[in-house]
Protein backbone atom coordinates (compact mmCIF):
# COMPACT_ATOMS: atom_id res chain seq x y z
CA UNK A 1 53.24 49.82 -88.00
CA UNK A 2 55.93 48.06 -89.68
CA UNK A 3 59.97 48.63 -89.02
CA UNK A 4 63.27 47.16 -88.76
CA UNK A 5 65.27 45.94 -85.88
CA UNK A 6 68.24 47.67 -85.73
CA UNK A 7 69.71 47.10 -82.15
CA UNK A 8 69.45 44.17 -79.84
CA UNK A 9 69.03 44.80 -76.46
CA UNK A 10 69.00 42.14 -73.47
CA UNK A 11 65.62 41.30 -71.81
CA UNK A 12 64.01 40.18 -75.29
CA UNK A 13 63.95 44.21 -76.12
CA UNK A 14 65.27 45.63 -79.30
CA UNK A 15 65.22 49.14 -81.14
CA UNK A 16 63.08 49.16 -84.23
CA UNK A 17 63.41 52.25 -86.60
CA UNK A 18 59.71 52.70 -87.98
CA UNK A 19 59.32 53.78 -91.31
CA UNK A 20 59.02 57.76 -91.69
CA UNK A 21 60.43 58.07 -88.51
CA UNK A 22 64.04 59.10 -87.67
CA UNK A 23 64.08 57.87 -84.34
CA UNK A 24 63.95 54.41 -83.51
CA UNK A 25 61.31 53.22 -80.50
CA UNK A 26 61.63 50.61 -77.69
CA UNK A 27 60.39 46.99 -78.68
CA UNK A 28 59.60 44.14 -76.60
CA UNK A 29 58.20 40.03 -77.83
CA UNK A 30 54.89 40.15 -77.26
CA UNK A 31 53.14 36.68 -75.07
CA UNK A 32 52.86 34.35 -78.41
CA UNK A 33 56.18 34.83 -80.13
CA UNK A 34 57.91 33.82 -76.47
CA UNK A 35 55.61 31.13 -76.55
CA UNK A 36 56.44 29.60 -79.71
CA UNK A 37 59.86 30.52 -79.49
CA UNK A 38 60.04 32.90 -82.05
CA UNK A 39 63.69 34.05 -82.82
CA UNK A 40 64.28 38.02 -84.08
CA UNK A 41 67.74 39.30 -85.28
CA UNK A 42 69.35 42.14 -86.25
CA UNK A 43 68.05 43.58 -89.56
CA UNK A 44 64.57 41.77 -89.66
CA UNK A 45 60.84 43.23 -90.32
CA UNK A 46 58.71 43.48 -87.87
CA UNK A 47 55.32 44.65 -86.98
CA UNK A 48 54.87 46.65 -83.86
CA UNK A 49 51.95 47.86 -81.96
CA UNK A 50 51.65 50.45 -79.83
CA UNK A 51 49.32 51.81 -76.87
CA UNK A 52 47.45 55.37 -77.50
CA UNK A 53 49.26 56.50 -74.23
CA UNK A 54 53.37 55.97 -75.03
CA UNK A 55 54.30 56.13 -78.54
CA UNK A 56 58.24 55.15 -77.56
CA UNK A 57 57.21 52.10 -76.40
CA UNK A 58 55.39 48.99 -78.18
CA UNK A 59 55.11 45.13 -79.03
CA UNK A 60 56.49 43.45 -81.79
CA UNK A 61 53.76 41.08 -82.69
CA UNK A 62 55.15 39.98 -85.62
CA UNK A 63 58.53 39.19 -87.08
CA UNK A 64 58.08 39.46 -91.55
């Protein structure tokens, strides 16, 4: 799913507000982006995946 980060949190976690959703969900960096050092701000795209088992929570895999 695709959304926008709209709060930065410490810890490499951020809120991301999903589109068609009104409340934003819990995102962390997944493995690669720490790896390469991949940098996410306030206001940026991202896409998120999630597990079938917790919907709040997922991994932003990619920053668009």
């Amino acid at each position: 799913m695709q959304g926008t980060v709209v709060e930065v949190l410490p810890n490499a976690m951020f809120r991301v507000q999903l589109e068609g959703m009104e409340r934003p969900v819990m995102g962390v960096i997944s493995g690669k982006m720490r790896m390469h050092n991949i940098k996410i701000l306030l206001g940026d795209s991202v896409d998120i995946e999630f597990s079938a088992y917790d919907l709040t929570k997922g991994r932003i895999t990619r920053r668009n």
